[in-house]
N, C-alpha and C. Protein backbone atom coordinates (compact mmCIF):
# COMPACT_ATOMS: atom_id res chain seq x y z
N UNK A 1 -15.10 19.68 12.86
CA UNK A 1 -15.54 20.06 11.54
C UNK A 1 -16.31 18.95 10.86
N UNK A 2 -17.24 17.80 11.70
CA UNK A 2 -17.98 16.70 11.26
C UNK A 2 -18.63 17.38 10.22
N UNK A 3 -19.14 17.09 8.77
CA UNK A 3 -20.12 17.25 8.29
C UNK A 3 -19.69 18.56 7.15
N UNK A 4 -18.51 18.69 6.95
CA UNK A 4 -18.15 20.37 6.67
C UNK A 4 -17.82 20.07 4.91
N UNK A 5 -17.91 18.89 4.44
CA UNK A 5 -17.75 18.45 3.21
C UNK A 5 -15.96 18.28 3.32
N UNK A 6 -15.33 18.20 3.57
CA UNK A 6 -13.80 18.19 3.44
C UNK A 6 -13.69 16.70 2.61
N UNK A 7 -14.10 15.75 2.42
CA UNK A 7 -13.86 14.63 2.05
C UNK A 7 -14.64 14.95 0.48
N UNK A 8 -15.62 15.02 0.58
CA UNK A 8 -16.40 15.71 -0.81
C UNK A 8 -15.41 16.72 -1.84
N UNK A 9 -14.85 17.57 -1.20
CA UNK A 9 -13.68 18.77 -1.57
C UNK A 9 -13.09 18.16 -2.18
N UNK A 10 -12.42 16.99 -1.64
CA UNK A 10 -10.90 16.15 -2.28
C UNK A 10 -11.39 15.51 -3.39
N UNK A 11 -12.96 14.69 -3.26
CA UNK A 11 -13.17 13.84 -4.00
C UNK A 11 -13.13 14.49 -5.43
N UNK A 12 -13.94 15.69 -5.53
CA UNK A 12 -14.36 16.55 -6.96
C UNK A 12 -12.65 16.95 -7.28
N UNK A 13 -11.88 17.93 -6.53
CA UNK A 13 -11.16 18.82 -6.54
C UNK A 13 -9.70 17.75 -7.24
N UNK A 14 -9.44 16.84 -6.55
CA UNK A 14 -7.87 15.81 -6.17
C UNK A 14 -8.15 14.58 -7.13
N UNK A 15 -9.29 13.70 -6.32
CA UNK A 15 -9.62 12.25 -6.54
C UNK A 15 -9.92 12.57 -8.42
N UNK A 16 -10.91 12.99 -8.67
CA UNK A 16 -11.44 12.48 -10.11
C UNK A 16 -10.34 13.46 -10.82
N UNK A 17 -9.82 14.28 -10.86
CA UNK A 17 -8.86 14.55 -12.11
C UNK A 17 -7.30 13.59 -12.27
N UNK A 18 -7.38 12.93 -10.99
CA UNK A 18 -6.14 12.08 -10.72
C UNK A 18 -6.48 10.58 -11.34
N UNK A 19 -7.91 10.20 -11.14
CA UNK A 19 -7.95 9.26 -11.50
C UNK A 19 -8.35 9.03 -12.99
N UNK A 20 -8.76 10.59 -13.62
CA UNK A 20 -8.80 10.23 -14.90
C UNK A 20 -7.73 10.85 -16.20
N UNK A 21 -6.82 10.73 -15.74
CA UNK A 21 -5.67 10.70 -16.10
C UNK A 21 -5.06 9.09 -15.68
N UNK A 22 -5.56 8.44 -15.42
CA UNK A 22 -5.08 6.99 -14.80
C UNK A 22 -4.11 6.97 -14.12
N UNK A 23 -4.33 7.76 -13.19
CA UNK A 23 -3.31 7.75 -12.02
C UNK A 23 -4.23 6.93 -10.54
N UNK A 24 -2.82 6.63 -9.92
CA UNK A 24 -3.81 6.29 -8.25
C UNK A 24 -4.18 7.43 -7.84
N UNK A 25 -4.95 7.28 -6.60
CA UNK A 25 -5.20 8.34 -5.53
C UNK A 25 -5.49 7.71 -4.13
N UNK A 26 -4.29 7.00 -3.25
CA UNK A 26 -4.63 6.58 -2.10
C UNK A 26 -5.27 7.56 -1.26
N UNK A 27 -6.65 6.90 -0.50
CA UNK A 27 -7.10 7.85 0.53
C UNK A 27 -7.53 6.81 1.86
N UNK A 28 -7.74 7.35 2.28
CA UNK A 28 -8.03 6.59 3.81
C UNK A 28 -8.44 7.72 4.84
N UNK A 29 -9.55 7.47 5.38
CA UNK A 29 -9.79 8.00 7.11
C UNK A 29 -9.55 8.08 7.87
N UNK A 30 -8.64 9.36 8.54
CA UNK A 30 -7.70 9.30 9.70
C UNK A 30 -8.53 9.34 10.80
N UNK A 31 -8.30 8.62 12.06
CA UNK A 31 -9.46 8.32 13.11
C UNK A 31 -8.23 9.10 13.92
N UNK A 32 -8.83 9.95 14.47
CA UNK A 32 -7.71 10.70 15.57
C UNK A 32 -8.01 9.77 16.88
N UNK A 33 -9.18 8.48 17.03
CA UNK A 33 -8.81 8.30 18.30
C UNK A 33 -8.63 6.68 18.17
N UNK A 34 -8.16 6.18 17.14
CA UNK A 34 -7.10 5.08 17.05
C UNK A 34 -5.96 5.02 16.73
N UNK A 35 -5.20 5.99 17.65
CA UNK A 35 -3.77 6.27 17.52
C UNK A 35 -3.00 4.86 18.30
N UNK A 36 -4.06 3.73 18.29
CA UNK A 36 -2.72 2.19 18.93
C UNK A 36 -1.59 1.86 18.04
N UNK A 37 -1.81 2.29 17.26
CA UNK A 37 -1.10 1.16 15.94
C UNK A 37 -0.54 2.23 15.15
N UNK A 38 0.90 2.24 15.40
CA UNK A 38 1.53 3.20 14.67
C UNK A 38 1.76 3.45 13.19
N UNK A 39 1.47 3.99 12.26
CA UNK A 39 1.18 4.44 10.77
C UNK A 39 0.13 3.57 10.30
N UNK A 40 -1.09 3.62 10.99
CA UNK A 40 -2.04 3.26 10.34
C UNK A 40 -2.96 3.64 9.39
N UNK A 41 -2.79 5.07 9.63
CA UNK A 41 -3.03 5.73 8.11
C UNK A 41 -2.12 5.45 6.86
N UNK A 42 -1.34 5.18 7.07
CA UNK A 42 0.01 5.04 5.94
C UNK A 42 -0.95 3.67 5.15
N UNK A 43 -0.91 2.93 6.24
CA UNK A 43 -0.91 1.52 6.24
C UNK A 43 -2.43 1.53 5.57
N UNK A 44 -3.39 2.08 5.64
CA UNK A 44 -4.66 2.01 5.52
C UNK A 44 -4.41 2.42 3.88
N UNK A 45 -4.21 3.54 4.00
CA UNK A 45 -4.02 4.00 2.29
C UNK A 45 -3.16 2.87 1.62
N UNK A 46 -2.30 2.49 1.71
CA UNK A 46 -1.20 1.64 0.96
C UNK A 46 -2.63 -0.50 0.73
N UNK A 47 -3.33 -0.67 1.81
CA UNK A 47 -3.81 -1.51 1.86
C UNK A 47 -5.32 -1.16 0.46
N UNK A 48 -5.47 0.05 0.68
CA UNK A 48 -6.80 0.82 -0.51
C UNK A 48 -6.39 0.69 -2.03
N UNK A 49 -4.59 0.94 -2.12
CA UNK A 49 -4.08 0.75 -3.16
C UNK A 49 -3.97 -0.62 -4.16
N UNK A 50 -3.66 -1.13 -3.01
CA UNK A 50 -3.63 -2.77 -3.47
C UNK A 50 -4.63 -3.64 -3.95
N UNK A 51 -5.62 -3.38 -2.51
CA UNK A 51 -7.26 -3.77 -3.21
C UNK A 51 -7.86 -3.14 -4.72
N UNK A 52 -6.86 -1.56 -5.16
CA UNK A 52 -7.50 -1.67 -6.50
C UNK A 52 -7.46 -2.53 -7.15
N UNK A 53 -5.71 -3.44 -7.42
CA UNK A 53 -5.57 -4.27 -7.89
C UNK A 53 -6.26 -5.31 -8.16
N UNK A 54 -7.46 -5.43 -7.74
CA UNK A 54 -8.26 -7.06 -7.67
C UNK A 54 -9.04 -6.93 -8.94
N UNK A 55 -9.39 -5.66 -9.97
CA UNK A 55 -9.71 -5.42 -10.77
C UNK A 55 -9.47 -4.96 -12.13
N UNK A 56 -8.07 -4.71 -11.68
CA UNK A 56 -7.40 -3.95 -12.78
C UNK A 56 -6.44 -4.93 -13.81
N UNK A 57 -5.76 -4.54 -14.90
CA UNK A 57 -4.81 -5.79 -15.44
C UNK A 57 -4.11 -6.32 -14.71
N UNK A 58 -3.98 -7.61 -15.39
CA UNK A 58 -2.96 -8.93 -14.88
C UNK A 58 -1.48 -8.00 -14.98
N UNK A 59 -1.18 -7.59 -15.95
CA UNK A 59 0.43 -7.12 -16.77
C UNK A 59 0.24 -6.28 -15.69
N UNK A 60 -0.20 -5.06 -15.02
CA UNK A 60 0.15 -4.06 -14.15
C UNK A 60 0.84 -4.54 -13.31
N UNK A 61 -0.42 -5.45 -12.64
CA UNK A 61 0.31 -6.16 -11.58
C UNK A 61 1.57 -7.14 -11.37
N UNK A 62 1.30 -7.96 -12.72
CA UNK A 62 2.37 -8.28 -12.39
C UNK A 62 4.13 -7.80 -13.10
N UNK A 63 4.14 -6.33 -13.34
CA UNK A 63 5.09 -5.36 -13.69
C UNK A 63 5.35 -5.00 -12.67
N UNK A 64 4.28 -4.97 -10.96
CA UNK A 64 4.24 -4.01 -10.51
C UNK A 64 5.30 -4.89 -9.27
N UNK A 65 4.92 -6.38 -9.82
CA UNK A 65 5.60 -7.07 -8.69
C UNK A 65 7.20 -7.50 -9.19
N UNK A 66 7.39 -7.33 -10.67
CA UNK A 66 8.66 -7.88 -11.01
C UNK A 66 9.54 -6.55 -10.32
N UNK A 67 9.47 -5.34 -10.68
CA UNK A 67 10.31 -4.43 -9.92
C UNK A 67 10.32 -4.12 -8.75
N UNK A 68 9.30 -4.66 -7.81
CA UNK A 68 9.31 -4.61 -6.32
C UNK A 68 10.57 -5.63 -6.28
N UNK A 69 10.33 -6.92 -6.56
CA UNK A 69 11.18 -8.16 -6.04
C UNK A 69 12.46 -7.51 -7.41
N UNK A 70 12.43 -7.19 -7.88
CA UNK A 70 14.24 -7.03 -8.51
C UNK A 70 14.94 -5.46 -7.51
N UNK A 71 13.69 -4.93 -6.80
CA UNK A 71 14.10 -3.51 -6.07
C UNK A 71 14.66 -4.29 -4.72
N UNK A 72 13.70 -4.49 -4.12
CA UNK A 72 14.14 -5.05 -2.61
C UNK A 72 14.46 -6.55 -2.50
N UNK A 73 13.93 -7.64 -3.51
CA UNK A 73 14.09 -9.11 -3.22
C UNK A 73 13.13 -9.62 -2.30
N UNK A 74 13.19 -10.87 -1.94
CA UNK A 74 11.85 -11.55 -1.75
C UNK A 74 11.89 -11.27 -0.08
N UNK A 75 12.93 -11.08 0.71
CA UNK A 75 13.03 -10.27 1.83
C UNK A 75 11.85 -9.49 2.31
N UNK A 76 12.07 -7.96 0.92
CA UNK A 76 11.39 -6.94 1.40
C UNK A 76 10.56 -7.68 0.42
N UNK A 77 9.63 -8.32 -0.17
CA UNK A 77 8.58 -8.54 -0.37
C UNK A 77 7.71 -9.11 1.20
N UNK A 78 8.38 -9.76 1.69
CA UNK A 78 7.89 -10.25 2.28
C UNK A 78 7.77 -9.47 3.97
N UNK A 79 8.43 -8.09 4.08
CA UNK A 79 7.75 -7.24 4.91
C UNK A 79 7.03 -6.86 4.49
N UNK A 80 6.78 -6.41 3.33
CA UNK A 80 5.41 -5.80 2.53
C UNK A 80 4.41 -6.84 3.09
N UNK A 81 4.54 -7.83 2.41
CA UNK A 81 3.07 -8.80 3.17
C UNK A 81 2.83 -8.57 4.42
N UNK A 82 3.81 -8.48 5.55
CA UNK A 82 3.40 -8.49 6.65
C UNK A 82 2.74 -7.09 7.40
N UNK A 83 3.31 -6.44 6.42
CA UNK A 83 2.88 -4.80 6.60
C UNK A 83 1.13 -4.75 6.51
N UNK A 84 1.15 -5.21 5.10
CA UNK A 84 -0.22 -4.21 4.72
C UNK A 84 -0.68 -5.87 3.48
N UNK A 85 -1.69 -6.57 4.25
CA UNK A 85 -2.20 -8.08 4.26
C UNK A 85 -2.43 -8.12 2.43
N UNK A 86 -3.48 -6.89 2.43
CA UNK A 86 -3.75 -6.66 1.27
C UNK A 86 -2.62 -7.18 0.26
N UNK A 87 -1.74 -6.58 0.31
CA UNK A 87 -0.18 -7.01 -0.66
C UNK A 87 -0.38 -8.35 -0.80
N UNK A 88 -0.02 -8.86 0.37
CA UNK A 88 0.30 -10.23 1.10
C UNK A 88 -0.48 -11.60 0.09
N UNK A 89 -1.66 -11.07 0.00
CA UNK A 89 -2.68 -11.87 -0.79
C UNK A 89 -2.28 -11.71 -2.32
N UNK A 90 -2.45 -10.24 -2.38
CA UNK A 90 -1.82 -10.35 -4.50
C UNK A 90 -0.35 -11.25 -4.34
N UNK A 91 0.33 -11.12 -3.40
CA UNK A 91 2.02 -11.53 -3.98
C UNK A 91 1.98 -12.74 -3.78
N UNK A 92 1.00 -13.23 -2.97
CA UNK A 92 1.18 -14.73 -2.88
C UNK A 92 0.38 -15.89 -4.25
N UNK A 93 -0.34 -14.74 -5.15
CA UNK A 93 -0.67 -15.60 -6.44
C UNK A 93 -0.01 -15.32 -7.14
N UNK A 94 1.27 -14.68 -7.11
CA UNK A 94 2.34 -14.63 -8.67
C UNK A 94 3.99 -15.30 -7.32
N UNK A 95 4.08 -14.89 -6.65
CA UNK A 95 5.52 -15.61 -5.80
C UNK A 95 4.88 -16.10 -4.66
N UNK A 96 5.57 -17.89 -4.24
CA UNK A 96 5.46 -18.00 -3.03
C UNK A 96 6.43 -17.41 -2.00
N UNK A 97 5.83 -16.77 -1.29
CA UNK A 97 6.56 -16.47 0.10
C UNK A 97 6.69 -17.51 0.86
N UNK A 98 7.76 -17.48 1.85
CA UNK A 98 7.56 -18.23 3.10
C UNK A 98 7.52 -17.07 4.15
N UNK A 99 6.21 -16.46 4.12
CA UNK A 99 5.02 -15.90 5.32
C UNK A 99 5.69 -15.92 6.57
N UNK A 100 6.59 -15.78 7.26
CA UNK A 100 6.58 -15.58 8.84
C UNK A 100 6.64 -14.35 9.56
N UNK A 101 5.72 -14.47 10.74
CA UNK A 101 5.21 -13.25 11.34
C UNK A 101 6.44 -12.74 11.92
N UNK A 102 6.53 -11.45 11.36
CA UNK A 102 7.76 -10.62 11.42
C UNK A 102 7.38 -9.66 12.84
N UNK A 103 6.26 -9.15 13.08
CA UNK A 103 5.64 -8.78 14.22
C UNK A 103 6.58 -7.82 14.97
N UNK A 104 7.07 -7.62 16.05
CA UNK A 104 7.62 -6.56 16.74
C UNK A 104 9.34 -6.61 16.69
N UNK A 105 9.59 -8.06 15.89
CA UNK A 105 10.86 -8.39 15.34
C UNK A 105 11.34 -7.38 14.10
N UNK A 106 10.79 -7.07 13.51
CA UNK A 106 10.55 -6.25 12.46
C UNK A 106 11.04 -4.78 13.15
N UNK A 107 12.40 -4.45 12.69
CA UNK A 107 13.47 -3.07 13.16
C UNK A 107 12.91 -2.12 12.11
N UNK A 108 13.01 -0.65 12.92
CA UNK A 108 12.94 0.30 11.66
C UNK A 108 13.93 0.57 10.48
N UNK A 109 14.77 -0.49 10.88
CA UNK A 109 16.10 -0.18 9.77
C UNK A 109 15.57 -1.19 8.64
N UNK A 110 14.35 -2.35 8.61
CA UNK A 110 13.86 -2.54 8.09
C UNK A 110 12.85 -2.03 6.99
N UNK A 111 11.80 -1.53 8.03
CA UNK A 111 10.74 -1.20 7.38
C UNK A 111 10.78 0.10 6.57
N UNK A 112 11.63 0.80 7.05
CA UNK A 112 11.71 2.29 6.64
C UNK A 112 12.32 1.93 4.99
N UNK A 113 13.47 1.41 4.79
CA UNK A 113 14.06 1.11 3.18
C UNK A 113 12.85 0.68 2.28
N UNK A 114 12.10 -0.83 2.80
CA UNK A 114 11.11 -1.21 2.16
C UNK A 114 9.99 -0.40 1.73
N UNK A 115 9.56 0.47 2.77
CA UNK A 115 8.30 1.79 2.40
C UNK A 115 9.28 2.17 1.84
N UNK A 116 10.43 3.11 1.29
CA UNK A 116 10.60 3.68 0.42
C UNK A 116 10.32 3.62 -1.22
N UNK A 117 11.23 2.10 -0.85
CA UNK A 117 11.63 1.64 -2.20
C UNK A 117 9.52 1.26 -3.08
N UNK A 118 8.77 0.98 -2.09
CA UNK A 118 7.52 0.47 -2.16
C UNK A 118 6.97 1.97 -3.15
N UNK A 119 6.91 3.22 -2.46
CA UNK A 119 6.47 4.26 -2.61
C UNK A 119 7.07 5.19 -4.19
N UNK A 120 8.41 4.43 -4.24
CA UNK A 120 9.38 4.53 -5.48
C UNK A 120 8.61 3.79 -6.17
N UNK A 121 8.16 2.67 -6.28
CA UNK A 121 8.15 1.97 -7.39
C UNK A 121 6.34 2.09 -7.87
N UNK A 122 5.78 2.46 -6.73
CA UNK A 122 4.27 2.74 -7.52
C UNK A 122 3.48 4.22 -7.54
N UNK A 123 4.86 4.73 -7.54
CA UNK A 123 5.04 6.62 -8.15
C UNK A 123 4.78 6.87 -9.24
């Protein structure tokens, strides 16, 4: 269905009444044939979200980071960084992390609480 407007659809239909109400609207491009890297769509949208941040208020952001770190603690802050880089960069100019590559060490009994609580708090 290359070319069929489906991305155009969302943009008029989803994107602009969401965003003018000042709400988010994560989106991202699902590539059906870079299925290596497991939730990379997740991961792609959640990284789109963050980069809004580079423009928007100081107070959002940093509201957005006091209830992350009083939700999960500097722990799950710090899978967030390793998750989705984007984060990684805003959280490291309001908290230092100590950054270590969590990589295939990283259990789903981990990551799964942290995306929740992540998805809770910028609902």
């Amino acid at each position: 269905f290359s070319g069929a407007g489906k991305t155009t659809f969302v943009e008029q239909t989803i994107y602009q009444p969401i965003i003018g109400r000042g709400g988010h609207f994560m989106h991202v491009k699902f590539d059906q044939n870079c299925q290596v890297e497991p939730l990379a769509a997740i991961i792609g949208a959640f990284e789109d979200f963050c980069d809004s941040f580079k423009s928007k208020n100081d107070d959002k952001l940093s509201d957005l980071i006091v209830a992350l770190q009083k939700m999960m603690g500097i722990k799950g802050l710090t899978v967030l960084a390793e998750l989705i880089p984007s984060f990684g960069k805003i959280i490291n100019r309001k908290v230092k992390l100590d950054l270590v590559k969590i990589g295939n060490a990283m259990t789903q009994n981990q990551f799964i609480p942290v995306l929740q609580v992540f998805v809770k708090i910028i609902s």
